[in-house]
PDB file of N, CA and C in Angstrom:
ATOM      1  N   UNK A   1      -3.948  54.760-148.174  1.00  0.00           N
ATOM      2  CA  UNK A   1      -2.685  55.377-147.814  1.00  0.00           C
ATOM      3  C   UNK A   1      -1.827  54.340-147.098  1.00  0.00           C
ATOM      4  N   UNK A   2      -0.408  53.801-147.842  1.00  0.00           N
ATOM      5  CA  UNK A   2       0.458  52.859-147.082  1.00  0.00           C
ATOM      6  C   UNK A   2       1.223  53.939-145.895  1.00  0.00           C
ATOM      7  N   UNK A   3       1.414  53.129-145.153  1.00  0.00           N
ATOM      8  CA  UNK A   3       1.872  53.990-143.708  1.00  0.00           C
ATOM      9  C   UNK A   3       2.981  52.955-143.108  1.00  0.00           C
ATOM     10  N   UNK A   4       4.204  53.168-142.963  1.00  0.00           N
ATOM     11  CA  UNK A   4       4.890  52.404-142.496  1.00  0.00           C
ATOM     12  C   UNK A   4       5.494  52.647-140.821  1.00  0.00           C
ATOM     13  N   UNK A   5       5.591  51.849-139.983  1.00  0.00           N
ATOM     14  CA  UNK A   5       5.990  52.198-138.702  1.00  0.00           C
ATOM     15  C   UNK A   5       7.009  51.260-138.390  1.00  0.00           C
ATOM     16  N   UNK A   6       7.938  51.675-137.679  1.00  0.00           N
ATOM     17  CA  UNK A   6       9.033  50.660-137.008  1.00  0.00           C
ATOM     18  C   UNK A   6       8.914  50.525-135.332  1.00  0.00           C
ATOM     19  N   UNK A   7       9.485  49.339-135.459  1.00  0.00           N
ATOM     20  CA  UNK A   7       9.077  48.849-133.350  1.00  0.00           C
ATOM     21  C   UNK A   7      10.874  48.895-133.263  1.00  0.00           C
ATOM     22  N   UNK A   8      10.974  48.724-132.222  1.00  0.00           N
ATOM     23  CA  UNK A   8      12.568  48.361-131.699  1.00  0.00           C
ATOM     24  C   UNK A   8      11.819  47.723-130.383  1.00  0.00           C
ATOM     25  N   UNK A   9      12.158  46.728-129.674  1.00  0.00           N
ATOM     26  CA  UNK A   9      11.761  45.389-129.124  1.00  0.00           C
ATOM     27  C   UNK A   9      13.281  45.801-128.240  1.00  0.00           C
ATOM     28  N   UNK A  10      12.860  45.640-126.839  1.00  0.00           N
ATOM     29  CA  UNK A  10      14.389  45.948-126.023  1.00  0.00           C
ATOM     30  C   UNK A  10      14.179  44.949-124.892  1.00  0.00           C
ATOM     31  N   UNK A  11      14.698  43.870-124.867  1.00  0.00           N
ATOM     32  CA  UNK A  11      14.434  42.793-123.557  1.00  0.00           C
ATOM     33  C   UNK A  11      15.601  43.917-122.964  1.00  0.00           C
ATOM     34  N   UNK A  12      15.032  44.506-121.795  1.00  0.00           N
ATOM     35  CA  UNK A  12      16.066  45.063-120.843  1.00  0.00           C
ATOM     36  C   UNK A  12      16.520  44.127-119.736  1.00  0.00           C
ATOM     37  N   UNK A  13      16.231  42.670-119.473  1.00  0.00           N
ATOM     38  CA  UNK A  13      16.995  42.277-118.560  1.00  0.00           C
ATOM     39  C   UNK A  13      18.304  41.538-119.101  1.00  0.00           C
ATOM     40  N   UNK A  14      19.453  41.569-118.647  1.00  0.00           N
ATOM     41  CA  UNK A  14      20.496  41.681-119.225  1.00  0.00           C
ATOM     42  C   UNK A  14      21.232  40.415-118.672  1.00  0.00           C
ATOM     43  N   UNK A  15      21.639  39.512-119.205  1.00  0.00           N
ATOM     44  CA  UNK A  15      22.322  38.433-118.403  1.00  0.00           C
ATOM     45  C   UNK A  15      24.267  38.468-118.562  1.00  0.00           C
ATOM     46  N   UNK A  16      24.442  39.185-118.988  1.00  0.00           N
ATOM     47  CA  UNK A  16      25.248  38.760-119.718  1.00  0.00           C
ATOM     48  C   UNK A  16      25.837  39.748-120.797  1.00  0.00           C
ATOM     49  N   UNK A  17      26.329  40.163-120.956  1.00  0.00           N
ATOM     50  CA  UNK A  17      26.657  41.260-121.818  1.00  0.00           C
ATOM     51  C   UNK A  17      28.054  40.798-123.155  1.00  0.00           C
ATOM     52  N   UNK A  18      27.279  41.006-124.539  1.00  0.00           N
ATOM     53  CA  UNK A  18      28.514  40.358-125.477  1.00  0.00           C
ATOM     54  C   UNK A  18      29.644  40.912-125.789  1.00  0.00           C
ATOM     55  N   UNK A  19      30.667  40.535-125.853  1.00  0.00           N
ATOM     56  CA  UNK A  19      32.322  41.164-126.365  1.00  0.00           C
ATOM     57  C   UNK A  19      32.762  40.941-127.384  1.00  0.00           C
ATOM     58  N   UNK A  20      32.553  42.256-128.486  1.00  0.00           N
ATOM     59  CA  UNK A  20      33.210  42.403-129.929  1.00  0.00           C
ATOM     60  C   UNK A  20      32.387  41.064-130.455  1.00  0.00           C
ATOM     61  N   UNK A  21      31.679  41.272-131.303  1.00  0.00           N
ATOM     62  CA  UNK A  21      30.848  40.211-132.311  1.00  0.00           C
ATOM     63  C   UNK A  21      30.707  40.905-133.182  1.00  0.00           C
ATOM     64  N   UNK A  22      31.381  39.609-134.501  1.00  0.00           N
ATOM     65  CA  UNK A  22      31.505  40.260-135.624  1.00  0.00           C
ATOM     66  C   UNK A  22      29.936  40.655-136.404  1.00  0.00           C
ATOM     67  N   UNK A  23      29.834  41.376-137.512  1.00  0.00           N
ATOM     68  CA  UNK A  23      28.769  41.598-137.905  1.00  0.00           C
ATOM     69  C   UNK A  23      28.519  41.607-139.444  1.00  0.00           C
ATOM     70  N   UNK A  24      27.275  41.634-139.865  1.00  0.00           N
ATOM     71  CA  UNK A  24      26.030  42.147-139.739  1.00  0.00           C
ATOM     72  C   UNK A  24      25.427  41.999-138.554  1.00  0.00           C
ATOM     73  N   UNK A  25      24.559  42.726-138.058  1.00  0.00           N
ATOM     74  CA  UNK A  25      23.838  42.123-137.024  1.00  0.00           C
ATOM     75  C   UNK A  25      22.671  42.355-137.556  1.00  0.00           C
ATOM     76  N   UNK A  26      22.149  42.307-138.646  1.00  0.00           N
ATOM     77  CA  UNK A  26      20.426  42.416-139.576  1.00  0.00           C
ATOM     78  C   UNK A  26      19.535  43.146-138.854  1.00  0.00           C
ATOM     79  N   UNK A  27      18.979  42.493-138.190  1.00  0.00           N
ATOM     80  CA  UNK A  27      17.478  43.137-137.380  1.00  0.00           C
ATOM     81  C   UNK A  27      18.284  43.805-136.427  1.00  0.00           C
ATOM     82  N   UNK A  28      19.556  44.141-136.018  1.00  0.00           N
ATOM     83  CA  UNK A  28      19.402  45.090-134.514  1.00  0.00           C
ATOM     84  C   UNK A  28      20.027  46.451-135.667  1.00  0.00           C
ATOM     85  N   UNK A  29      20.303  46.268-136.605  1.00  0.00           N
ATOM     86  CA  UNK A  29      20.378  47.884-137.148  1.00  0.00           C
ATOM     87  C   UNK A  29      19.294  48.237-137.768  1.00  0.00           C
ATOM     88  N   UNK A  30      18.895  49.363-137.644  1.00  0.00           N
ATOM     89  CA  UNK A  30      17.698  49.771-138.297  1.00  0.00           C
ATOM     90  C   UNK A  30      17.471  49.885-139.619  1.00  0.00           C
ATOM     91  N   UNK A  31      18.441  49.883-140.779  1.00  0.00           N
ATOM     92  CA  UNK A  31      18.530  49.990-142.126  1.00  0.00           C
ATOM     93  C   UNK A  31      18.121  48.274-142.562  1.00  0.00           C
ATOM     94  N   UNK A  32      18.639  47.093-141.726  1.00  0.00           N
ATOM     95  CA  UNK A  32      18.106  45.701-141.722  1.00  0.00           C
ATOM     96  C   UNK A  32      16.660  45.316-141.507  1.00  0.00           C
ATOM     97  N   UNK A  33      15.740  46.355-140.444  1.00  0.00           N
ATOM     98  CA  UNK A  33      14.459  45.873-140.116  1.00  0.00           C
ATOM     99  C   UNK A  33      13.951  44.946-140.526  1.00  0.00           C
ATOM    100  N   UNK A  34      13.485  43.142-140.050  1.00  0.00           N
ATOM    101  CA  UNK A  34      12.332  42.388-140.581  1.00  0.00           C
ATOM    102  C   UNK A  34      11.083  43.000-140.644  1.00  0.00           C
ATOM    103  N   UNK A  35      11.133  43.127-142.152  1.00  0.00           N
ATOM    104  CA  UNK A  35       9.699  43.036-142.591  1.00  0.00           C
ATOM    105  C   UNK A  35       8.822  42.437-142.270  1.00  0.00           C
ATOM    106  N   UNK A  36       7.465  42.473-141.814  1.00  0.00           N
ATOM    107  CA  UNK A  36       6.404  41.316-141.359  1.00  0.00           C
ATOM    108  C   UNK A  36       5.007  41.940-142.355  1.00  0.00           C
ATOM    109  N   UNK A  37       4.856  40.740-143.054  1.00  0.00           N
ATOM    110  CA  UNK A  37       3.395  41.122-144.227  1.00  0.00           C
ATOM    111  C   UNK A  37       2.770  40.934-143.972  1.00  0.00           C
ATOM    112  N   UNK A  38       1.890  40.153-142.566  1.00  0.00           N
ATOM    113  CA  UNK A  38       1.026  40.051-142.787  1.00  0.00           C
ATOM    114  C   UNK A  38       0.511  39.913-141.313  1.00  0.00           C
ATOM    115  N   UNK A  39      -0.974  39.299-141.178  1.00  0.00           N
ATOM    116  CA  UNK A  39      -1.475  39.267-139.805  1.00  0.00           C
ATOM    117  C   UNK A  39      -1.372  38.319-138.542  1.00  0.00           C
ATOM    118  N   UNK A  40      -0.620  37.286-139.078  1.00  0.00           N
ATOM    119  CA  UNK A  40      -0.446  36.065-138.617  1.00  0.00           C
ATOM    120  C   UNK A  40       0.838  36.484-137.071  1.00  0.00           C
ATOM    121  N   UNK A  41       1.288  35.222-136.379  1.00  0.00           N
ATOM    122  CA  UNK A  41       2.206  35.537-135.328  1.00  0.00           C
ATOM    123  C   UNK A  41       3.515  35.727-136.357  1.00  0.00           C
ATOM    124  N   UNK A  42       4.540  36.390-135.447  1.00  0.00           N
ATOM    125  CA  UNK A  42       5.458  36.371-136.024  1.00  0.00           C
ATOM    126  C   UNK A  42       6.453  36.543-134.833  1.00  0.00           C
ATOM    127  N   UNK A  43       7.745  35.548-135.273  1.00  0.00           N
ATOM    128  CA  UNK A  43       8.565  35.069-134.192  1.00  0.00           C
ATOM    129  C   UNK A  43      10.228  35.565-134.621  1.00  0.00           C
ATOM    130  N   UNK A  44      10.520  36.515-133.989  1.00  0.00           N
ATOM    131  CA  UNK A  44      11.743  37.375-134.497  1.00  0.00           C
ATOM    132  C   UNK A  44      13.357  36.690-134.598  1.00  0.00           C
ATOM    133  N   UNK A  45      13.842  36.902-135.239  1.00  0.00           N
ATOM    134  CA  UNK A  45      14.764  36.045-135.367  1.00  0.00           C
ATOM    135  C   UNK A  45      15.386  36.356-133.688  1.00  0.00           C
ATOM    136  N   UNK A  46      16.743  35.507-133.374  1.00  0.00           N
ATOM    137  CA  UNK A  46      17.426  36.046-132.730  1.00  0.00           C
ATOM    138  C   UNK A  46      18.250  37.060-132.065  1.00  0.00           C
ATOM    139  N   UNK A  47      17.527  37.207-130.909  1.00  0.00           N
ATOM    140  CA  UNK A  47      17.944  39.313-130.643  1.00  0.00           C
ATOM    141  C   UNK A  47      19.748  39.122-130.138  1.00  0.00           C
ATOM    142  N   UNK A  48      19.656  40.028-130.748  1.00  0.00           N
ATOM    143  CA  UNK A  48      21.420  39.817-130.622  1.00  0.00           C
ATOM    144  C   UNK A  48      22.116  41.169-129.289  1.00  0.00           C
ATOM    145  N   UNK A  49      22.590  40.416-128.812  1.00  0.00           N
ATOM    146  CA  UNK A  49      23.760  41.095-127.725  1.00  0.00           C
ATOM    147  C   UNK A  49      23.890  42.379-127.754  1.00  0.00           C
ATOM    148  N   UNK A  50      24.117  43.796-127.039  1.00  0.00           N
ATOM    149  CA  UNK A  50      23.943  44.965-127.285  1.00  0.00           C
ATOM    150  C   UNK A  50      24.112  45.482-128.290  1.00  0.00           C
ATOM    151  N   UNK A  51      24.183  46.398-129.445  1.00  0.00           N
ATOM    152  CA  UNK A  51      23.325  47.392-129.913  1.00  0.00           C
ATOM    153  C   UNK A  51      23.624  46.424-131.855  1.00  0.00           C
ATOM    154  N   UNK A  52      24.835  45.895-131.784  1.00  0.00           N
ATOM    155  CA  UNK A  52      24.400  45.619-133.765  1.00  0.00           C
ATOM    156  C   UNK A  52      25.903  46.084-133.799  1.00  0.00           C
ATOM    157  N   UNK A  53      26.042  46.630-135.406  1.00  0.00           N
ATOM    158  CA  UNK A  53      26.784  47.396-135.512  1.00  0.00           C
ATOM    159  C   UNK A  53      26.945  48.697-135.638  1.00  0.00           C
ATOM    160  N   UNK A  54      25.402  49.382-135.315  1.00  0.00           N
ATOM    161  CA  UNK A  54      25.207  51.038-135.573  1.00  0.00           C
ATOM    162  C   UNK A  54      24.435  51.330-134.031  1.00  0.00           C
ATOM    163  N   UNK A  55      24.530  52.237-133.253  1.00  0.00           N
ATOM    164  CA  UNK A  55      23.526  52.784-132.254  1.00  0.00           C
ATOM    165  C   UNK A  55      22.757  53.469-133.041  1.00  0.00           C
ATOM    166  N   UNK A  56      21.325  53.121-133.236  1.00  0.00           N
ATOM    167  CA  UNK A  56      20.495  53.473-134.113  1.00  0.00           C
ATOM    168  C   UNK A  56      20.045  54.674-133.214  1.00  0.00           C
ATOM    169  N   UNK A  57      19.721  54.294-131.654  1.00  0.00           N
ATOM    170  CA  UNK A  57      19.054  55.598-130.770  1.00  0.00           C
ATOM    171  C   UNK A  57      19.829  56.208-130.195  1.00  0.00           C
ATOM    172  N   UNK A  58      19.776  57.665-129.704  1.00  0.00           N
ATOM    173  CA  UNK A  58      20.761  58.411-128.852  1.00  0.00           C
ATOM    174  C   UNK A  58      19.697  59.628-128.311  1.00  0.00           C
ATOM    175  N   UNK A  59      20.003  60.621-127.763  1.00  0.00           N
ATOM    176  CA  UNK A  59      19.527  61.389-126.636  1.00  0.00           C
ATOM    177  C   UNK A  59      18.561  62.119-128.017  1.00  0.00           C
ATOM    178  N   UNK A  60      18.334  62.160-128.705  1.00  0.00           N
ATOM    179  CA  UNK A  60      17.426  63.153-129.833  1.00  0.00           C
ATOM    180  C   UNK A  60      16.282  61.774-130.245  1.00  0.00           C
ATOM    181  N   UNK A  61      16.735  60.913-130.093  1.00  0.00           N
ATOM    182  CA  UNK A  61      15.518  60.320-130.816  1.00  0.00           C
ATOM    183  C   UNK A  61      14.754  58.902-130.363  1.00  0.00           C
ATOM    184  N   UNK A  62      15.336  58.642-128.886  1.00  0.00           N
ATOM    185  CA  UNK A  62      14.872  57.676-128.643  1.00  0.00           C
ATOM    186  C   UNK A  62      13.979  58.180-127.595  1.00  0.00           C
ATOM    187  N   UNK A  63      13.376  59.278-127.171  1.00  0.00           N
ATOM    188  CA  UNK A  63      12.397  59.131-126.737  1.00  0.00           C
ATOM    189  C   UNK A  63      12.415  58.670-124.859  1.00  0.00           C
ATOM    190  N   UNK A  64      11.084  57.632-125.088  1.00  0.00           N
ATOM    191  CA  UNK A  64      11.248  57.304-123.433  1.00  0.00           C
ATOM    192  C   UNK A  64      11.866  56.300-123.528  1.00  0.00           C
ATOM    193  N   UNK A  65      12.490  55.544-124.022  1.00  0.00           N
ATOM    194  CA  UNK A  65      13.554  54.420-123.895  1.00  0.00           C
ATOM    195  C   UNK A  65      14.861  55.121-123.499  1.00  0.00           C
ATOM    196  N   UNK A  66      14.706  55.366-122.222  1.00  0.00           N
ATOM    197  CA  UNK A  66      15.996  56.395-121.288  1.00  0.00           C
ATOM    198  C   UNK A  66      16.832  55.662-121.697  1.00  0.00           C
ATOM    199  N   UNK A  67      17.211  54.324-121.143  1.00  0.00           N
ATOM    200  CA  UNK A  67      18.404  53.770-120.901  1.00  0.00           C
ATOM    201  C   UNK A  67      19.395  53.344-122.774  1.00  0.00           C
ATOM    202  N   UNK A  68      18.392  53.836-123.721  1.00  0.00           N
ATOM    203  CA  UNK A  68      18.781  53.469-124.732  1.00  0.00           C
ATOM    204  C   UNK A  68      18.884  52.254-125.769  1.00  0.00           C
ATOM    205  N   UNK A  69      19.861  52.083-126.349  1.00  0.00           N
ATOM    206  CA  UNK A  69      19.071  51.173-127.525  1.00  0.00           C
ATOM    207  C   UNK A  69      20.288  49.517-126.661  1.00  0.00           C
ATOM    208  N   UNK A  70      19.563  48.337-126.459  1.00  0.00           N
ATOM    209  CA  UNK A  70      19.950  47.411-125.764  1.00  0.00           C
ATOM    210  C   UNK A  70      19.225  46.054-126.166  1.00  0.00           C
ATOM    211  N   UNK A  71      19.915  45.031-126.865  1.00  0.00           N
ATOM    212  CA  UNK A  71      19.447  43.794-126.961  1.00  0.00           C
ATOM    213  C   UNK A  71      18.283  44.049-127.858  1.00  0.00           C
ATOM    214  N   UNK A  72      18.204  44.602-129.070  1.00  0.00           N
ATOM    215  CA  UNK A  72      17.461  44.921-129.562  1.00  0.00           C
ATOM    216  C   UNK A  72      16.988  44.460-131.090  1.00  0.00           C
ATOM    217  N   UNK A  73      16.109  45.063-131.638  1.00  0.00           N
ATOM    218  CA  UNK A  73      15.782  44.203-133.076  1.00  0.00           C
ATOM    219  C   UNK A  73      14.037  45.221-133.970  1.00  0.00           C
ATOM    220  N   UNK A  74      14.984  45.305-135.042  1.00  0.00           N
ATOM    221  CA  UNK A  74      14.177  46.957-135.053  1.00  0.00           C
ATOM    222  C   UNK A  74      12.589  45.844-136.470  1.00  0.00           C
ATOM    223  N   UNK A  75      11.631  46.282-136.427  1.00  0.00           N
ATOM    224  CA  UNK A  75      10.858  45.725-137.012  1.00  0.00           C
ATOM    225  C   UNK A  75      10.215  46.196-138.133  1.00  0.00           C
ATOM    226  N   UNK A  76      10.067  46.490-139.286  1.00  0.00           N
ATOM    227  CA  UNK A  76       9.034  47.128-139.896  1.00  0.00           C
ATOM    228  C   UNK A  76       7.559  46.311-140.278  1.00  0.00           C
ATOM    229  N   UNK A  77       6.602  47.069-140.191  1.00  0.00           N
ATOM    230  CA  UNK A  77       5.111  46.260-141.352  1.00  0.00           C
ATOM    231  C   UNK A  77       4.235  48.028-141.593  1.00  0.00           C
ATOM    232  N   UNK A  78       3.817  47.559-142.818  1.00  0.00           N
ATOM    233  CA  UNK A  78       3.068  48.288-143.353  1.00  0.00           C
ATOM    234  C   UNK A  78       1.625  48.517-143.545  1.00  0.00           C
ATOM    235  N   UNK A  79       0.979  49.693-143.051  1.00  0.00           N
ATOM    236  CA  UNK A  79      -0.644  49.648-142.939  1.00  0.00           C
ATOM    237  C   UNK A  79      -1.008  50.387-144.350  1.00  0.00           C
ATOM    238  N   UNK A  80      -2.120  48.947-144.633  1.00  0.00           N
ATOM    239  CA  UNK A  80      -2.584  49.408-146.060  1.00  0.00           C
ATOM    240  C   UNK A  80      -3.464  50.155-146.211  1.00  0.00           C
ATOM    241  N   UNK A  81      -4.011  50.703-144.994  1.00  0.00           N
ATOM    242  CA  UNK A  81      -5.151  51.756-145.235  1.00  0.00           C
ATOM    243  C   UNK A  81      -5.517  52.198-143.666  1.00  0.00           C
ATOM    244  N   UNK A  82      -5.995  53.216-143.744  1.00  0.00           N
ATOM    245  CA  UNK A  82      -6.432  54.223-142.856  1.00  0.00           C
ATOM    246  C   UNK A  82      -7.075  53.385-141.331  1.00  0.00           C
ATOM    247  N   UNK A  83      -7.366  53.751-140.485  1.00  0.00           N
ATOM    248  CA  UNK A  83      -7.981  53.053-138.876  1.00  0.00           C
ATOM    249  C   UNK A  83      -7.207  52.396-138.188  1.00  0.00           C
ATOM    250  N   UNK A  84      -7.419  52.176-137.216  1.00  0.00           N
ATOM    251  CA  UNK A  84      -6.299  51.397-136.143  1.00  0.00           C
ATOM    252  C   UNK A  84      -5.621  50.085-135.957  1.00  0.00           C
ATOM    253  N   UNK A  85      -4.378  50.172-135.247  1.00  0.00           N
ATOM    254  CA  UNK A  85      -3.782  48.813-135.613  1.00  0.00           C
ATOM    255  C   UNK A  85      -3.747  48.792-134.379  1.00  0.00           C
ATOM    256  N   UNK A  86      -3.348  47.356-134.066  1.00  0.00           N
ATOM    257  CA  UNK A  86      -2.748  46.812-132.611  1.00  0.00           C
ATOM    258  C   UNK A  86      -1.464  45.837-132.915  1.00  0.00           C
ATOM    259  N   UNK A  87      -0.960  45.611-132.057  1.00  0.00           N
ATOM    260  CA  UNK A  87      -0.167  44.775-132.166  1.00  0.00           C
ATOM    261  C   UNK A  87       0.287  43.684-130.724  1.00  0.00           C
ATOM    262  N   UNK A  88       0.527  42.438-130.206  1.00  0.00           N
ATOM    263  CA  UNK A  88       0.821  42.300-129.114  1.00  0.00           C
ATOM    264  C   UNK A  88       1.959  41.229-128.838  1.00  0.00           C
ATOM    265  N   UNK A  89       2.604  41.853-127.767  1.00  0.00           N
ATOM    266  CA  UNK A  89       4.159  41.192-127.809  1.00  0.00           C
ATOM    267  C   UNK A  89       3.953  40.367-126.137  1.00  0.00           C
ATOM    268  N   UNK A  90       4.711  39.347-127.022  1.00  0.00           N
ATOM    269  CA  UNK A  90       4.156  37.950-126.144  1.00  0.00           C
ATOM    270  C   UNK A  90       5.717  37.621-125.811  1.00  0.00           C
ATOM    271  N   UNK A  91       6.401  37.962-124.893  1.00  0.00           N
ATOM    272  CA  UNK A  91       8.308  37.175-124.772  1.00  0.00           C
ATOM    273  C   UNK A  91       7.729  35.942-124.483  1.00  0.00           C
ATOM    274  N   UNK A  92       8.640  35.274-124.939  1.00  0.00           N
ATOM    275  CA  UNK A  92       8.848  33.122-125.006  1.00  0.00           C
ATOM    276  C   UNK A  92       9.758  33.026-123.428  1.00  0.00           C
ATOM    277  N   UNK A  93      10.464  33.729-123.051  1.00  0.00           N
ATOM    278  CA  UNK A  93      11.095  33.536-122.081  1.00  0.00           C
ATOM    279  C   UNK A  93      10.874  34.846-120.833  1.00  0.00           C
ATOM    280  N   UNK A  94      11.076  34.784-119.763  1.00  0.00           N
ATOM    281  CA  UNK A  94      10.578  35.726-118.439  1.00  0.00           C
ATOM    282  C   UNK A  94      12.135  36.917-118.299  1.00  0.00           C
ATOM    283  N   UNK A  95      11.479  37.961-119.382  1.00  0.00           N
ATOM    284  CA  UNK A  95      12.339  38.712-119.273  1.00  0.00           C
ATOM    285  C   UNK A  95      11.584  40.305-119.075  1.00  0.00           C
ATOM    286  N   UNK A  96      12.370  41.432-119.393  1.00  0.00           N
ATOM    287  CA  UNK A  96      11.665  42.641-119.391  1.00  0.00           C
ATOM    288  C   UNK A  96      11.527  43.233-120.765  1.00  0.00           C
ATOM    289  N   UNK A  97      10.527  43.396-120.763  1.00  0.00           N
ATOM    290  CA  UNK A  97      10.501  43.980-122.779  1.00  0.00           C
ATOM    291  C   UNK A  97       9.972  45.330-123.145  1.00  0.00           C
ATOM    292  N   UNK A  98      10.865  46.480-123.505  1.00  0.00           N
ATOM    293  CA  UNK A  98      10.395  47.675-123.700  1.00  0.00           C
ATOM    294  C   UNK A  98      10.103  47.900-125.268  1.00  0.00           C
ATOM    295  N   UNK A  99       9.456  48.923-125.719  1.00  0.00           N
ATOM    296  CA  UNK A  99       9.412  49.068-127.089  1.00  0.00           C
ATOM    297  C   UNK A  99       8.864  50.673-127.641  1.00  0.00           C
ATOM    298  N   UNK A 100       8.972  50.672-128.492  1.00  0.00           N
ATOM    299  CA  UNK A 100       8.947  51.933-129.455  1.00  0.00           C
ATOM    300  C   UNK A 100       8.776  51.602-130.485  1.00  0.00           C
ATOM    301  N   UNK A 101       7.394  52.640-130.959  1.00  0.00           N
ATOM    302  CA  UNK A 101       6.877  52.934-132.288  1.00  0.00           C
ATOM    303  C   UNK A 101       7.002  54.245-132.704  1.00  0.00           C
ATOM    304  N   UNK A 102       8.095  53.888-133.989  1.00  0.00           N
ATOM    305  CA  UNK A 102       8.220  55.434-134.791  1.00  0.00           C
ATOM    306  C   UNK A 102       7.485  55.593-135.959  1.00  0.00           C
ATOM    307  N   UNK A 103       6.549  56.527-136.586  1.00  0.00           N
ATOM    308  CA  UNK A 103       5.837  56.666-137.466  1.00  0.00           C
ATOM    309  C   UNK A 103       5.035  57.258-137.432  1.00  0.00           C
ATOM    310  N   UNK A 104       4.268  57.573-138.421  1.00  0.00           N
ATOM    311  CA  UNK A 104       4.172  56.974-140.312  1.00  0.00           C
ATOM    312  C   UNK A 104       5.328  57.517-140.885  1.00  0.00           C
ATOM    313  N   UNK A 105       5.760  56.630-141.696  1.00  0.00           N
ATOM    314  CA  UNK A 105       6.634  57.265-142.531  1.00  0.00           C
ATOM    315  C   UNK A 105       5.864  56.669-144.090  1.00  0.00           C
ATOM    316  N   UNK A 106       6.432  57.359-145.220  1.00  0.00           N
ATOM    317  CA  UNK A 106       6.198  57.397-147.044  1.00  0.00           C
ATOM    318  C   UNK A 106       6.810  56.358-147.476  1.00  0.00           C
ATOM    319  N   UNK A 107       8.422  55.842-146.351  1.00  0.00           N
ATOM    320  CA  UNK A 107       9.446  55.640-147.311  1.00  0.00           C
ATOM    321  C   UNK A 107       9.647  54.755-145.821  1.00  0.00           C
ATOM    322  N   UNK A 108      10.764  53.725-145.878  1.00  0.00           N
ATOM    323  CA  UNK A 108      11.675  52.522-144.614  1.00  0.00           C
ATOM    324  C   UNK A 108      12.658  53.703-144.603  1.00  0.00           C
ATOM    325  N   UNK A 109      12.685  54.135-143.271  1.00  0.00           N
ATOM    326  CA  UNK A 109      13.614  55.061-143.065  1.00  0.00           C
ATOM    327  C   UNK A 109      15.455  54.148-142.593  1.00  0.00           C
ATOM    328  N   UNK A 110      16.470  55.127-142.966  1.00  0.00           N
ATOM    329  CA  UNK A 110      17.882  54.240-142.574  1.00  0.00           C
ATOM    330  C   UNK A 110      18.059  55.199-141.349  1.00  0.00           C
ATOM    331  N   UNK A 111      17.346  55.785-140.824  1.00  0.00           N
ATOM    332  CA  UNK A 111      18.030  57.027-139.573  1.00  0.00           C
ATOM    333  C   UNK A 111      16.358  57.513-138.959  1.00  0.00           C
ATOM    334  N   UNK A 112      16.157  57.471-137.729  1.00  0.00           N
ATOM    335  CA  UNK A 112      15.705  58.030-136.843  1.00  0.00           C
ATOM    336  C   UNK A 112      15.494  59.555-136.736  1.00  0.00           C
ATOM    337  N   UNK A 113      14.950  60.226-137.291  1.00  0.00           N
ATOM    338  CA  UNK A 113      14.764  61.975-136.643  1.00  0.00           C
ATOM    339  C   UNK A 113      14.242  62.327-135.553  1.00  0.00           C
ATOM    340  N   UNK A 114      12.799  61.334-134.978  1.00  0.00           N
ATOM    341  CA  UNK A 114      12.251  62.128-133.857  1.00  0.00           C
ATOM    342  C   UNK A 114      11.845  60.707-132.942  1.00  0.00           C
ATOM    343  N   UNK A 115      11.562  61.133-132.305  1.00  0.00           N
ATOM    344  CA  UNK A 115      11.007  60.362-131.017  1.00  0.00           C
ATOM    345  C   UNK A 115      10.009  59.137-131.504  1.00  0.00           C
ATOM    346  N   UNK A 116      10.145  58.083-130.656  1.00  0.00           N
ATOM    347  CA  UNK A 116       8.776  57.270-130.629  1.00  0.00           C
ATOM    348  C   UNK A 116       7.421  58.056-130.471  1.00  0.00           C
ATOM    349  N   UNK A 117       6.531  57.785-131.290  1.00  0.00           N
ATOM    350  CA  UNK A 117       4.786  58.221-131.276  1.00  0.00           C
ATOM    351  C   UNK A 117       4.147  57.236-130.099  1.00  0.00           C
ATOM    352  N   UNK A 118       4.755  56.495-129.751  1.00  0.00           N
ATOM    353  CA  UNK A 118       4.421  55.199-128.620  1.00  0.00           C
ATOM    354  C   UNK A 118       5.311  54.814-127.888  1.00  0.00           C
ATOM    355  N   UNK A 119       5.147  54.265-126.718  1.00  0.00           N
ATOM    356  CA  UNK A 119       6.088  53.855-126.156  1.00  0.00           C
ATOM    357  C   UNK A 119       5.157  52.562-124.853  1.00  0.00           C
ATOM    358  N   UNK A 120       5.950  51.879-124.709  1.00  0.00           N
ATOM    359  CA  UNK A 120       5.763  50.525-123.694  1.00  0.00           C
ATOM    360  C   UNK A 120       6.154  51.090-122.223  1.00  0.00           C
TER     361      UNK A 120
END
């Protein structure tokens, strides 16, 4: 059974806050998610300045990420079969890093319905 889950990765410490940047912003909208295939490290592109061009989270679906969706970068990978996964998030730089796991889903979802199943 393939099982797909998405992370959203939120460095909440904030230095700095960006003004009007044009877009795509890829990985911070959720319809963009990097894919990751396989088991190896994987090093996310550049998290971009508050939210992208879509607020992917709001008061229905983000769960315990109170403060909302911030500096963010939404992830997908896919489990090829049944038993437990882990995963572990290592920041390169001394910041604060929250996160959320939504899933299983059948299908790469473009919209959020319910809450994180996990939370950081």
């Amino acid at each position: 059974m393939l099982t797909r889950l998405l992370i959203l990765l939120l460095p909440m410490l904030v230095v700095a806050r960006a003004i009007a940047q044009p877009g795509p912003f890829v990985a911070a909208d959720l319809p963009y998610a990097v894919n990751v295939c396989s088991d190896t490290a994987f090093t996310p592109p550049v998290i971009v300045p508050d939210l992208g061009d879509v607020q992917d989270l709001g008061p229905n679906n983000r769960g315990c990420l109170v403060v909302g969706e911030r500096n963010g970068i939404w992830i997908n990978f896919t489990v090829p079969s049944s038993g437990r996964i882990g995963f572990t998030v290592i920041p390169t730089a001394a910041a604060d890093y929250d996160l959320g796991v939504w899933g299983p889903f059948t299908e790469r979802p473009d919209t959020l319905l319910t809450t994180p199943i996990r939370c950081s």
